[in-house]
Structure formats: C-alpha cells, structure tokens
N, C-alpha and C. Protein backbone atom coordinates (compact mmCIF):
# COMPACT_ATOMS: atom_id res chain seq x y z
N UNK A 1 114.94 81.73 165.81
CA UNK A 1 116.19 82.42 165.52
C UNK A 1 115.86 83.74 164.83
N UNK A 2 116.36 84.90 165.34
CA UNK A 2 116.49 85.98 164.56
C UNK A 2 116.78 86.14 163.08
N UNK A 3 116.52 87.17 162.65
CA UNK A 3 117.38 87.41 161.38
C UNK A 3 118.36 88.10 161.43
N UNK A 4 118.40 88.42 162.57
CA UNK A 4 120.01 89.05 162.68
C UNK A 4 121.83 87.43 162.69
N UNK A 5 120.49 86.85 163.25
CA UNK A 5 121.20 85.70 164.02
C UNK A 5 121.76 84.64 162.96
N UNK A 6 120.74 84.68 162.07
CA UNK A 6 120.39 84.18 160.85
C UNK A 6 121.39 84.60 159.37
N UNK A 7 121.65 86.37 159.82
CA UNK A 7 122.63 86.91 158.96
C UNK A 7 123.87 86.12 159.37
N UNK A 8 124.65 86.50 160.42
CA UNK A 8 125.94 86.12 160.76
C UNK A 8 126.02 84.72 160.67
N UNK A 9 124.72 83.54 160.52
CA UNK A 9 125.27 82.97 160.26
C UNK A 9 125.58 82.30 158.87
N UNK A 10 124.95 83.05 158.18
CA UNK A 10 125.17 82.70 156.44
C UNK A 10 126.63 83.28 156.39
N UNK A 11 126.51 84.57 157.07
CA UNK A 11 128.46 85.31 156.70
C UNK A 11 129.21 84.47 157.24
N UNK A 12 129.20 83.52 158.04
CA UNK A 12 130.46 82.02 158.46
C UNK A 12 130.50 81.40 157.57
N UNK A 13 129.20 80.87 156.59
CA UNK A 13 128.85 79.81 155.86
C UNK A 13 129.58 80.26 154.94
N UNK A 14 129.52 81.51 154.15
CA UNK A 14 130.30 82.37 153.66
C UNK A 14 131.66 82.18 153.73
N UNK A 15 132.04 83.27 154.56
CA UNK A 15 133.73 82.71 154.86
C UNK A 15 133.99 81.46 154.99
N UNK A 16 133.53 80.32 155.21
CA UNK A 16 134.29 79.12 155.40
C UNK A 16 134.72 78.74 153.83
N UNK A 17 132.99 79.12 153.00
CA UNK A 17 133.06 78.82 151.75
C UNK A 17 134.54 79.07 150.94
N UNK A 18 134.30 81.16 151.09
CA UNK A 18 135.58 81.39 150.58
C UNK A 18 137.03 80.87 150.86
N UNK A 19 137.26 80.70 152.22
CA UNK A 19 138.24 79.77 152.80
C UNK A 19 138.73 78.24 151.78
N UNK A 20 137.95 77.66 151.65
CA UNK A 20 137.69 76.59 150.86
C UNK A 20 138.20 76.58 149.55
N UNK A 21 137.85 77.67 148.75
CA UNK A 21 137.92 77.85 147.68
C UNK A 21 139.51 78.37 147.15
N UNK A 22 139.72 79.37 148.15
CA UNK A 22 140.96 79.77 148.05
C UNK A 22 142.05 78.24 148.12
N UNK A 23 141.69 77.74 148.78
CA UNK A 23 142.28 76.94 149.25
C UNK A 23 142.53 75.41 148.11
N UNK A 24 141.22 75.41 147.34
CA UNK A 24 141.26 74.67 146.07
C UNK A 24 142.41 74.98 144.87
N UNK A 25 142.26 76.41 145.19
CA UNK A 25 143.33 77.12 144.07
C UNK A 25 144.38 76.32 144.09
N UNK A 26 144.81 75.65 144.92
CA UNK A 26 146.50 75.69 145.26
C UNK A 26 146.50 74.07 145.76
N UNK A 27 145.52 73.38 145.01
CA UNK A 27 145.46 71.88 145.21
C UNK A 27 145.93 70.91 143.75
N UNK A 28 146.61 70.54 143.67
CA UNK A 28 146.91 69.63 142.33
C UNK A 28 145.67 68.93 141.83
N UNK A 29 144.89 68.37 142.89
CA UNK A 29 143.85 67.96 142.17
C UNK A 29 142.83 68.49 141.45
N UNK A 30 143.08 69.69 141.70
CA UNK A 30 141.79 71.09 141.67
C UNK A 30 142.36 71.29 139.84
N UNK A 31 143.82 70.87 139.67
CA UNK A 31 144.20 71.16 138.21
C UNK A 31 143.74 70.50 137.09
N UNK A 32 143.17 69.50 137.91
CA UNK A 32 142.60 68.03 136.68
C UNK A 32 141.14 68.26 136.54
N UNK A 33 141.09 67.66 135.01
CA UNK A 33 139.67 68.17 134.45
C UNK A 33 138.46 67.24 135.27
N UNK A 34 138.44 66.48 135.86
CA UNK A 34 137.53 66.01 136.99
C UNK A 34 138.21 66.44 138.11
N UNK A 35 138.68 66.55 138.64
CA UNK A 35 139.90 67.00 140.35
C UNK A 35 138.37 67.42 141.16
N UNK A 36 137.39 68.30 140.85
CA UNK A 36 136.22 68.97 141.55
C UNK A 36 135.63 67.48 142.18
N UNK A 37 135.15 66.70 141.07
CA UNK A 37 134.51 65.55 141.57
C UNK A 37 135.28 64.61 142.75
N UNK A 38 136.22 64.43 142.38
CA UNK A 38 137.18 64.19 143.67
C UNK A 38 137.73 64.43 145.00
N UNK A 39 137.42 65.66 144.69
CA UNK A 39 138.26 66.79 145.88
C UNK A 39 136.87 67.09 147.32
N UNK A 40 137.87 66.65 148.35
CA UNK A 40 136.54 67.06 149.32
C UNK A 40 136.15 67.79 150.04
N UNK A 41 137.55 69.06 149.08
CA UNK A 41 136.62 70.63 149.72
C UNK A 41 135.94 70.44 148.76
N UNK A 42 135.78 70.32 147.68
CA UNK A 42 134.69 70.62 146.79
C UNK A 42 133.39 70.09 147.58
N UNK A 43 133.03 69.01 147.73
CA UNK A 43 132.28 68.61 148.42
C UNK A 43 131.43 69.36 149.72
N UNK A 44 132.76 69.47 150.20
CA UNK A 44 132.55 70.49 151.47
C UNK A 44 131.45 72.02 151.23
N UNK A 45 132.17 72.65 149.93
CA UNK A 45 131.86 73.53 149.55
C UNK A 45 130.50 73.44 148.97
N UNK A 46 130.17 72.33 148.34
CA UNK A 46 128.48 72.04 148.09
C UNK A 46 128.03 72.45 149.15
N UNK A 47 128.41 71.54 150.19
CA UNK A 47 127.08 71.08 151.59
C UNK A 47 126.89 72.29 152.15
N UNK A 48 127.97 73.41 152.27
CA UNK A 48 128.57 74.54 152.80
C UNK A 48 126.94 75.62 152.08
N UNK A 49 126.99 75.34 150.71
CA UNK A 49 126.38 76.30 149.69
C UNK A 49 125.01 75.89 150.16
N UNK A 50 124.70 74.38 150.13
CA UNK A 50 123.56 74.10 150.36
C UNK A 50 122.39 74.74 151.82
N UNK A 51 124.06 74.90 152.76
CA UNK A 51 123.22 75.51 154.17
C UNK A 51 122.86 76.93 153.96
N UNK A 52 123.84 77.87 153.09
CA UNK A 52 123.75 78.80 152.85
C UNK A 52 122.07 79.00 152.22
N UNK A 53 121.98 78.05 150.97
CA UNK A 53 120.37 78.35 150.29
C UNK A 53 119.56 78.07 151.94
N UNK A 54 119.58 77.25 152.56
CA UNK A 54 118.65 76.51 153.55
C UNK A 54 118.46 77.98 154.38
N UNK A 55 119.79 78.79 154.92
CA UNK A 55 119.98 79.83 155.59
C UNK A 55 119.20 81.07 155.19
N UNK A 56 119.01 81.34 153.39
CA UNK A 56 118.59 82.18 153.17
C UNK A 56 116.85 81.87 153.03
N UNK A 57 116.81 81.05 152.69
CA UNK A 57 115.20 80.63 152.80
C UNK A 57 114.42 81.12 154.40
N UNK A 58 115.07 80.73 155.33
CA UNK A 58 114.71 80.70 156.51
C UNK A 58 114.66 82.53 156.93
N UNK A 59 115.21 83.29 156.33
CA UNK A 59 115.39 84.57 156.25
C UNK A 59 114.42 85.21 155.15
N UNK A 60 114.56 85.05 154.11
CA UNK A 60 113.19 84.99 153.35
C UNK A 60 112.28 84.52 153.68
N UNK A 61 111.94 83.70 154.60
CA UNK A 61 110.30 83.36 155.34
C UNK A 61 109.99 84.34 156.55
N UNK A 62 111.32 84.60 157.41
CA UNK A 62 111.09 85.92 158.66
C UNK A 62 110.94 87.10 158.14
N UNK A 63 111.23 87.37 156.84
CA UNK A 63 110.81 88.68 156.06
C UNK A 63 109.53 88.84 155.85
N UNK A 64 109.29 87.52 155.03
CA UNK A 64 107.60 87.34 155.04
C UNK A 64 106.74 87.46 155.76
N UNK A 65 107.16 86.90 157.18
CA UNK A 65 106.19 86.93 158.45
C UNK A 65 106.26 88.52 158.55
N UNK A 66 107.20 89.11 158.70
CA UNK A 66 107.19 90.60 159.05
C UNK A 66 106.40 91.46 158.27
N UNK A 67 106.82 91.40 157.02
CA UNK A 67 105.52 91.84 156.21
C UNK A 67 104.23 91.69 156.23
N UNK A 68 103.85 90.92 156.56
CA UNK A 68 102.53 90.41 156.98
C UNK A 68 102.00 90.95 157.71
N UNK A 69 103.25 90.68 159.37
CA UNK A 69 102.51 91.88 160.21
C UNK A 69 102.04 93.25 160.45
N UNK A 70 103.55 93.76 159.61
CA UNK A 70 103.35 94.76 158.75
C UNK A 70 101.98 95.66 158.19
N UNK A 71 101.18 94.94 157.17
CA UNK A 71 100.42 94.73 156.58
C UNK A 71 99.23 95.35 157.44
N UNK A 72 98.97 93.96 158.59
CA UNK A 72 98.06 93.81 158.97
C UNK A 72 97.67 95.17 160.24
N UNK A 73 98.61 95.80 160.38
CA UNK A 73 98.64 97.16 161.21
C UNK A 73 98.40 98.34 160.57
C-alpha cells in the first residue's frame, strides 16, 4: 500500500472518529460520570484510534524505507 493510500486512509479513520464524537455530545449517557465506559461509540472510537496508531506506524515505516533509499543513492 502506498502512502498516499495510507494517508486517505487514516483521514476516514479520522472523520468517522470525529463523526463519533460529535455524536457522543448529544448522548445522555455520554452525561454520566462513567457513560464513556458504557457507551459503544466510545468503544468504537478506541478501536477507530487504535487503527489510526496501526495506520500511522505503517506510514512511519514507508518513510523509513524511503529514507534509506534515499541514503543509499
């Protein structure tokens, strides 16, 4: 996968995130001092964050390779 390919898809991971969040705003459960632990955009929004780190790693390693080659020219 590109890193182009790789960008757009962290910016979905992104917007869905923000989507999510907005969307917590305006949840009754989101008002209660646990409601996060409960709630399964919250949840959502972890796993969401988690692909995002996974996304950027994988982009930070095609940087690396490039540099390298970089380098080696």
């Amino acid at each position: 996968m590109s890193i182009e390919q790789l960008e757009v898809q962290k910016e979905e991971l992104l917007d869905k995130i923000e989507a999510l969040e907005e969307k917590c705003d305006t949840l009754d459960i989101c008002l209660q001092d646990d409601g996060c632990k409960k709630c399964e955009n919250y949840t959502e929004i972890e796993s969401l964050s988690a692909k995002v780190e996974e996304v950027e790693g994988k982009i930070e390693a095609l940087l690396g390779e490039d540099d390298e080659d970089e380098d080696e020219d």
